[in-house]
N, C-alpha and C. Protein backbone atom coordinates (compact mmCIF):
# COMPACT_ATOMS: atom_id res chain seq x y z
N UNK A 1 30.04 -61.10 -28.11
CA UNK A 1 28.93 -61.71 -27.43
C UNK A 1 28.44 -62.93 -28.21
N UNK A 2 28.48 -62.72 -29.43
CA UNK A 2 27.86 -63.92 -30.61
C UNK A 2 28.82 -65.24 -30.15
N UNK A 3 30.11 -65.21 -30.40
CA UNK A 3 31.00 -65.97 -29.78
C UNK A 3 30.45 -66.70 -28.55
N UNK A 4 30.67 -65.66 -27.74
CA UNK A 4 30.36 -66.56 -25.98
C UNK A 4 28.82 -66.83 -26.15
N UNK A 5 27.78 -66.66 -26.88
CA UNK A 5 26.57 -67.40 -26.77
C UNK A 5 26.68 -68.16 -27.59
N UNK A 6 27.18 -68.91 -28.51
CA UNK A 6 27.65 -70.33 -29.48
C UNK A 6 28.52 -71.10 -28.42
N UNK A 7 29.42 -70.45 -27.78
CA UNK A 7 30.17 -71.59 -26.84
C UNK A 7 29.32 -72.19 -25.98
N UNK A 8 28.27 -70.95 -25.12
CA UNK A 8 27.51 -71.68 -23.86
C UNK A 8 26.22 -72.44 -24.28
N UNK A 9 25.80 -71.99 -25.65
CA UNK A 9 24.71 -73.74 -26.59
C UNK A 9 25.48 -74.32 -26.95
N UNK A 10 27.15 -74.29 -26.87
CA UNK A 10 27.52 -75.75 -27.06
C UNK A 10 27.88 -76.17 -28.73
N UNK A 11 27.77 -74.65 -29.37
CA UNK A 11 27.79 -74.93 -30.83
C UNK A 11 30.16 -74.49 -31.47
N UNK A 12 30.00 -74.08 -30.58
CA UNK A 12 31.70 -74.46 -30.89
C UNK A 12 32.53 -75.08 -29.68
N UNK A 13 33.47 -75.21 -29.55
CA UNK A 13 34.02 -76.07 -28.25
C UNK A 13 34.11 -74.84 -27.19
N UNK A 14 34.14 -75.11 -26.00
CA UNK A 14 34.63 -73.76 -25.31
C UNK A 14 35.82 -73.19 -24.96
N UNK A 15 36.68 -74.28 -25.54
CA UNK A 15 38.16 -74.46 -25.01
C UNK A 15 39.30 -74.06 -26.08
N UNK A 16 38.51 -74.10 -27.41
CA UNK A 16 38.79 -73.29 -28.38
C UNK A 16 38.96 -71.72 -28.43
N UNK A 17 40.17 -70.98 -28.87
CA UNK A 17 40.22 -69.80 -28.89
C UNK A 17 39.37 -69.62 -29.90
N UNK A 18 38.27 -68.31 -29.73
CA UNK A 18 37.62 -67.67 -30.89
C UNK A 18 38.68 -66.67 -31.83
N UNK A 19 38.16 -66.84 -32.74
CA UNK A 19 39.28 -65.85 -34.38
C UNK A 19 38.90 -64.73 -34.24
N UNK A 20 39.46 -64.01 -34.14
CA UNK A 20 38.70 -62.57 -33.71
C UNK A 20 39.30 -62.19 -35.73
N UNK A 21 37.63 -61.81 -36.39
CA UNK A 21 37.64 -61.91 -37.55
C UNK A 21 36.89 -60.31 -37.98
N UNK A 22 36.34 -59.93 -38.93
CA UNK A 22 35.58 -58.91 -39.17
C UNK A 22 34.61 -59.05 -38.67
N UNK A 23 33.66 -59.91 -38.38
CA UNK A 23 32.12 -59.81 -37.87
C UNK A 23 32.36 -59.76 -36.20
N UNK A 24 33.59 -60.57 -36.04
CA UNK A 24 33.47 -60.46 -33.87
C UNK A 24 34.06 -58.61 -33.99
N UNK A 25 34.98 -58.66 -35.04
CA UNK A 25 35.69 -56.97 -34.82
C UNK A 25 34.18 -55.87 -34.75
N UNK A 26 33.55 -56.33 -35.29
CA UNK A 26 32.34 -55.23 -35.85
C UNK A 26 31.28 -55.62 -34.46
N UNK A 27 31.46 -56.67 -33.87
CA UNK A 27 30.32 -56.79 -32.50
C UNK A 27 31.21 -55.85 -31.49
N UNK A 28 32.29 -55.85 -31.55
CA UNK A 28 33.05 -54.89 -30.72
C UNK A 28 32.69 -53.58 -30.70
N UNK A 29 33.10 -53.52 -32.26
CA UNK A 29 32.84 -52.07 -32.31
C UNK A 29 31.55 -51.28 -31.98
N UNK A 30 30.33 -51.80 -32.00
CA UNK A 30 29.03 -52.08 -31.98
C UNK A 30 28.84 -51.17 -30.08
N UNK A 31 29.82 -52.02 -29.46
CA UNK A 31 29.74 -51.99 -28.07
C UNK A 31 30.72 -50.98 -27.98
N UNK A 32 31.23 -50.13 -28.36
CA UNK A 32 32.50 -48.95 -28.62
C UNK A 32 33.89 -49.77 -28.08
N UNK A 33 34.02 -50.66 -28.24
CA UNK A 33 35.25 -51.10 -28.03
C UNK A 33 36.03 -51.27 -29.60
N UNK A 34 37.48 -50.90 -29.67
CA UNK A 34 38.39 -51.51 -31.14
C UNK A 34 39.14 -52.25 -30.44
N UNK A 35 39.22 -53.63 -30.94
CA UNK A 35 40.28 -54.72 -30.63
C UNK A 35 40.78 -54.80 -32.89
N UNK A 36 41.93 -55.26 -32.24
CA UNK A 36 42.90 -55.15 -33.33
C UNK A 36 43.99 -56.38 -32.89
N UNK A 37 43.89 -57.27 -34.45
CA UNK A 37 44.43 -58.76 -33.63
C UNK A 37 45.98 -58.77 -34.63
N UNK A 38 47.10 -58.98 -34.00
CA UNK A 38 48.62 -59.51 -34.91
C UNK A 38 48.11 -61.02 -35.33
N UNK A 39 48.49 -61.01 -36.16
CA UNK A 39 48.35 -62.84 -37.04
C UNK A 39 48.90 -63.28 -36.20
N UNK A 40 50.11 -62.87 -35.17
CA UNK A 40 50.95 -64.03 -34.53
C UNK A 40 49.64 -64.37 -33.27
N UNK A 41 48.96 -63.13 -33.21
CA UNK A 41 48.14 -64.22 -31.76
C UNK A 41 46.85 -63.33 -32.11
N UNK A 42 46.06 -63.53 -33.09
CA UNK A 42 45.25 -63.41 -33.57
C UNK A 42 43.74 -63.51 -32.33
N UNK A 43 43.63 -65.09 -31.99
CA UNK A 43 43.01 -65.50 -31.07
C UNK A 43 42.99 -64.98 -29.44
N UNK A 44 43.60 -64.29 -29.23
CA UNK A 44 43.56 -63.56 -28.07
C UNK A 44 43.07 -62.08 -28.09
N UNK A 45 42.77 -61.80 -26.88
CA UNK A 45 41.58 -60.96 -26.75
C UNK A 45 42.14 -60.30 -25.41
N UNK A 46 42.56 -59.09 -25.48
CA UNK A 46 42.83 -58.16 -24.36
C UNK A 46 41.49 -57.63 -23.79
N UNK A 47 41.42 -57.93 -22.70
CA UNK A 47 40.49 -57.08 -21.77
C UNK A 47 40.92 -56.21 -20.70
N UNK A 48 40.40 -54.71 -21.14
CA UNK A 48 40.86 -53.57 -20.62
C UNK A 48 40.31 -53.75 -19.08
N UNK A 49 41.72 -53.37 -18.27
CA UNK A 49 41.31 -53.45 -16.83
C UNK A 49 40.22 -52.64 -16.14
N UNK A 50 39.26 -51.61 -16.75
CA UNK A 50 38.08 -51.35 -16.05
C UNK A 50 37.17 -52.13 -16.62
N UNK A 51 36.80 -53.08 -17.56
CA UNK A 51 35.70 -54.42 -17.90
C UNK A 51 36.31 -55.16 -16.99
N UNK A 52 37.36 -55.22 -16.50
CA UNK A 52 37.80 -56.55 -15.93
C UNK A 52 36.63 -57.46 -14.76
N UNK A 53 36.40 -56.30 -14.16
CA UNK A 53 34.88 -56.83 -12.96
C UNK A 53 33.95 -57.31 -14.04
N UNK A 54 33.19 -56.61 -14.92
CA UNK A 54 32.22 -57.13 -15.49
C UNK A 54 32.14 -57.95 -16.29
N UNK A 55 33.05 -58.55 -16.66
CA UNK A 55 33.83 -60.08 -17.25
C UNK A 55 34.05 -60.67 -16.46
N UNK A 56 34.36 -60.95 -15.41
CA UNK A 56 34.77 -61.81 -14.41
C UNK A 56 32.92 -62.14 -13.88
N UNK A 57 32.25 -61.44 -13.54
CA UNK A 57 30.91 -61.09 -13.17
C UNK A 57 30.18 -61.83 -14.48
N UNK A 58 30.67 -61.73 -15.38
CA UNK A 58 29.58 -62.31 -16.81
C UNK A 58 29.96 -64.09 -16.70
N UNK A 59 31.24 -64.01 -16.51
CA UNK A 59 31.50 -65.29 -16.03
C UNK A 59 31.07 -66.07 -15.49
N UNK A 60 30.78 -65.71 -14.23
CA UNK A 60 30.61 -66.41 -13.09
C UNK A 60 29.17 -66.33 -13.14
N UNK A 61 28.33 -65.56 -13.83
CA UNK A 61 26.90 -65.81 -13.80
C UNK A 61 26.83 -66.44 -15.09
N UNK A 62 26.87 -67.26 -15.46
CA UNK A 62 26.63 -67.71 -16.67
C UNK A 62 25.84 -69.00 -16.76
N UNK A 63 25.86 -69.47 -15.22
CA UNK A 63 24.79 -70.65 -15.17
C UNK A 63 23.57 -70.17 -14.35
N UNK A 64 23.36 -68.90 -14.74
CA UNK A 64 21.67 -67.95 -13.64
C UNK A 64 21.15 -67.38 -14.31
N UNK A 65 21.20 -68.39 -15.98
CA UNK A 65 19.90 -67.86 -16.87
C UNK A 65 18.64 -68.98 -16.19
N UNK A 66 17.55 -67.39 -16.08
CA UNK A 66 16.29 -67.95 -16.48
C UNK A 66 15.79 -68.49 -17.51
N UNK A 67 15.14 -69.91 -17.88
CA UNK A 67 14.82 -70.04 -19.22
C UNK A 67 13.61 -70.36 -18.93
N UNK A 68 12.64 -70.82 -20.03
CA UNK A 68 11.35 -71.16 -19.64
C UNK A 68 11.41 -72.60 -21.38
N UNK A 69 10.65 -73.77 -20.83
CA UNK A 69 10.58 -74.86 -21.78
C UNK A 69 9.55 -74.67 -22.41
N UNK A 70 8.94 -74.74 -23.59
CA UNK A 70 7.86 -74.38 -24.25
C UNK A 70 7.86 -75.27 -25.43
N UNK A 71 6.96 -75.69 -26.23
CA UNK A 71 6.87 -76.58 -27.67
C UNK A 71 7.65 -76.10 -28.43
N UNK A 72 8.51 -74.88 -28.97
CA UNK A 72 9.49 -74.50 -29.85
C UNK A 72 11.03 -74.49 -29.34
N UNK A 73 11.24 -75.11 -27.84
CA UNK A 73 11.97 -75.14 -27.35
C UNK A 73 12.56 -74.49 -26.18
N UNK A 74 13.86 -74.42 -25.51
CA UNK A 74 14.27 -73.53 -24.61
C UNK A 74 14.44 -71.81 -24.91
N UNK A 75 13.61 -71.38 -24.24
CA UNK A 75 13.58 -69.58 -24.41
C UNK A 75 14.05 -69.35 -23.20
N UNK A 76 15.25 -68.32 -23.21
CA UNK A 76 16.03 -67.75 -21.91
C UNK A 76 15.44 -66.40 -22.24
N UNK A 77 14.85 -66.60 -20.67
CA UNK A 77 14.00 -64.95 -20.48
C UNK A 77 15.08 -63.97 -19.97
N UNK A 78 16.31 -64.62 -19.17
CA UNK A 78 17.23 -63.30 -18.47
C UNK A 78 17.61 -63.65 -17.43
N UNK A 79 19.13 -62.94 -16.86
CA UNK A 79 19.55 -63.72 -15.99
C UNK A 79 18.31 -63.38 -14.78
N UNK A 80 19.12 -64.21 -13.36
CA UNK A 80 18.52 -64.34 -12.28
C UNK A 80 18.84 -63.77 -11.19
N UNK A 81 18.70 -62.42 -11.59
CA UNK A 81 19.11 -61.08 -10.29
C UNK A 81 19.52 -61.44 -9.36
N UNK A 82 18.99 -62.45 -8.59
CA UNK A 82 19.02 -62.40 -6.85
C UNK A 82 20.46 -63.15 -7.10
N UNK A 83 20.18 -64.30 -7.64
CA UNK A 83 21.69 -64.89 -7.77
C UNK A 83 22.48 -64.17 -8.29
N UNK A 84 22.75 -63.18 -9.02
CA UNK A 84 23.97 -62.36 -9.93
C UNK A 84 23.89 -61.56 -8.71
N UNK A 85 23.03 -61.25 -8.21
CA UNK A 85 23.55 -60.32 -6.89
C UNK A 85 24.43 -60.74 -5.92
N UNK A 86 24.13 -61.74 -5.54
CA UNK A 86 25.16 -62.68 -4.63
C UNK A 86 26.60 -63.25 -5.34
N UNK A 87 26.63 -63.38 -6.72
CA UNK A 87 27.83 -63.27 -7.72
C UNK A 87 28.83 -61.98 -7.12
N UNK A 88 27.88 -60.88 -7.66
CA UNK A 88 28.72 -59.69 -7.51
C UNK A 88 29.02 -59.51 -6.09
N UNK A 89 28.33 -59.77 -4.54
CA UNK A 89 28.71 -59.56 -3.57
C UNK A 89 29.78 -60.40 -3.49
N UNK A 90 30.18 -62.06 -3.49
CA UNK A 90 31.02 -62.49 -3.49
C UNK A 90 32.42 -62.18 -4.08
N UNK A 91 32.36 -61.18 -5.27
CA UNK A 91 33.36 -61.03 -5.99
C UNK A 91 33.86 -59.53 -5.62
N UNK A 92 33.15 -59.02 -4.84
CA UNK A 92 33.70 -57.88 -4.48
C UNK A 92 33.72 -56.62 -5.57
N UNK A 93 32.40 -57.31 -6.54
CA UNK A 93 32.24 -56.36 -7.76
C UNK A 93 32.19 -54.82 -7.38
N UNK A 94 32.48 -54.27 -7.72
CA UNK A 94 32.53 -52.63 -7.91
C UNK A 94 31.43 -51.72 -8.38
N UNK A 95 30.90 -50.30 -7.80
CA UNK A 95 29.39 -50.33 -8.40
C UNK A 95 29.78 -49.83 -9.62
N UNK A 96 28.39 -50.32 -10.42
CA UNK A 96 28.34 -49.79 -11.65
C UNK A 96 28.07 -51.40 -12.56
N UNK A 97 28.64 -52.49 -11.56
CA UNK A 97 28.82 -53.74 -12.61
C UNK A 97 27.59 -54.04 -12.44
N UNK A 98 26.99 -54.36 -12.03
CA UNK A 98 25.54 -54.55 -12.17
C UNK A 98 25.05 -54.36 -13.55
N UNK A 99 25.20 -52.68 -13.48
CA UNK A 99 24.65 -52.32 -14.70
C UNK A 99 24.92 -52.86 -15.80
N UNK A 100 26.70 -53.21 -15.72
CA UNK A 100 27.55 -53.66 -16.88
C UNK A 100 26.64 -54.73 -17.18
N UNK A 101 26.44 -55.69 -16.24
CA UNK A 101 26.46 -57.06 -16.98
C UNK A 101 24.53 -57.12 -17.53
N UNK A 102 23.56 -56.46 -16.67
CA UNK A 102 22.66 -56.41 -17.60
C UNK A 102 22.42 -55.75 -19.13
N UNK A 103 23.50 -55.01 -19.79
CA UNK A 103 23.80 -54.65 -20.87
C UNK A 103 24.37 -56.06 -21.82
N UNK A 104 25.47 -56.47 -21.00
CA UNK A 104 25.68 -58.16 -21.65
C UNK A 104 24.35 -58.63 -22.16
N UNK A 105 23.94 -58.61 -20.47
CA UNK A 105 22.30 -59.54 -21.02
C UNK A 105 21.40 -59.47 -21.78
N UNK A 106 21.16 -57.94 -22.22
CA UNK A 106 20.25 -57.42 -23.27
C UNK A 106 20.93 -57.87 -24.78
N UNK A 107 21.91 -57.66 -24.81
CA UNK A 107 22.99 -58.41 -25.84
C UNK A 107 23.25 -59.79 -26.39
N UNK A 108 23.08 -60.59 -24.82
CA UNK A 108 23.22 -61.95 -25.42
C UNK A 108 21.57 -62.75 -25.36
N UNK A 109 20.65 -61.95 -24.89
CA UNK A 109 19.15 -62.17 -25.06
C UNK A 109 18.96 -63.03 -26.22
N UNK A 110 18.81 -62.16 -27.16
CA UNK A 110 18.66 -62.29 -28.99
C UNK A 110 19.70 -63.30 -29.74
N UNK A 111 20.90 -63.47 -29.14
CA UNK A 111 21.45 -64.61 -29.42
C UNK A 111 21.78 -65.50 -29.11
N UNK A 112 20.55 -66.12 -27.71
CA UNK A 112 20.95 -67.35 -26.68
C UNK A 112 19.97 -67.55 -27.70
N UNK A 113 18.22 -66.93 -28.19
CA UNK A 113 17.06 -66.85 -28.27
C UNK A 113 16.66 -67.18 -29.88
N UNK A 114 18.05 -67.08 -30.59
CA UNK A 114 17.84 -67.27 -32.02
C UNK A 114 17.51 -68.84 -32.34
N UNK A 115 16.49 -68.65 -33.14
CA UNK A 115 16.23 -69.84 -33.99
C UNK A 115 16.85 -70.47 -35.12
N UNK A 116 17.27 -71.39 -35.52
CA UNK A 116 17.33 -71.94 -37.00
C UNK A 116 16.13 -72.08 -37.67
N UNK A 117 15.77 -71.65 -39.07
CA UNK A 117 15.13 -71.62 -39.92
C UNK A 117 15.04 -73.00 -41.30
């Protein structure tokens, strides 16, 4: 998640494969997933075919954050239901993704939301 919220502020390229290193291995694990990378393709990232909806779904909502502008800057309050609803109807999401992807959201909250010091 740390990853894909640095790509969407724009703080690494997006087109760049992420290194899947000890700290992305340990956000995994965090979420009960083990990914385990060969040096030969290190940068790639298997996604197990039941996330497959709620990745595709995290995707495609990724421009239906709410944010709000304030003197310390942009604060993203959370995505924008009605639109992620119409995401998932279009995509033919499966139930349960819903749920999936507001778990993303609670996840990538705290690290759209982080400050520099």
């Amino acid at each position: 998640m740390e990853a894909w919220a640095a790509a969407y502020l724009g703080q690494t390229p997006r087109d760049k494969p992420t290194t899947v290193d000890d700290d992305l291995a340990g956000q995994f694990k965090k979420m009960g997933v083990t990914i385990t990378a060969t040096p030969a393709d290190e940068a790639t990232i298997e996604i197990h075919p039941a996330n497959e909806p709620a990745i595709a779904a995290w995707l495609e909502c990724e421009t239906s954050w709410r944010t709000a502008a304030t003197m310390a800057g942009l604060i993203y309050i959370g995505l924008d239901y009605v639109a992620c609803r119409l995401v998932l109807d279009d995509l033919g999401s499966p139930k349960g993704t819903f749920a999936d992807l507001r778990h993303m959201e609670r996840a990538a909250l705290p690290l759209l939301n982080k400050r520099d010091e």
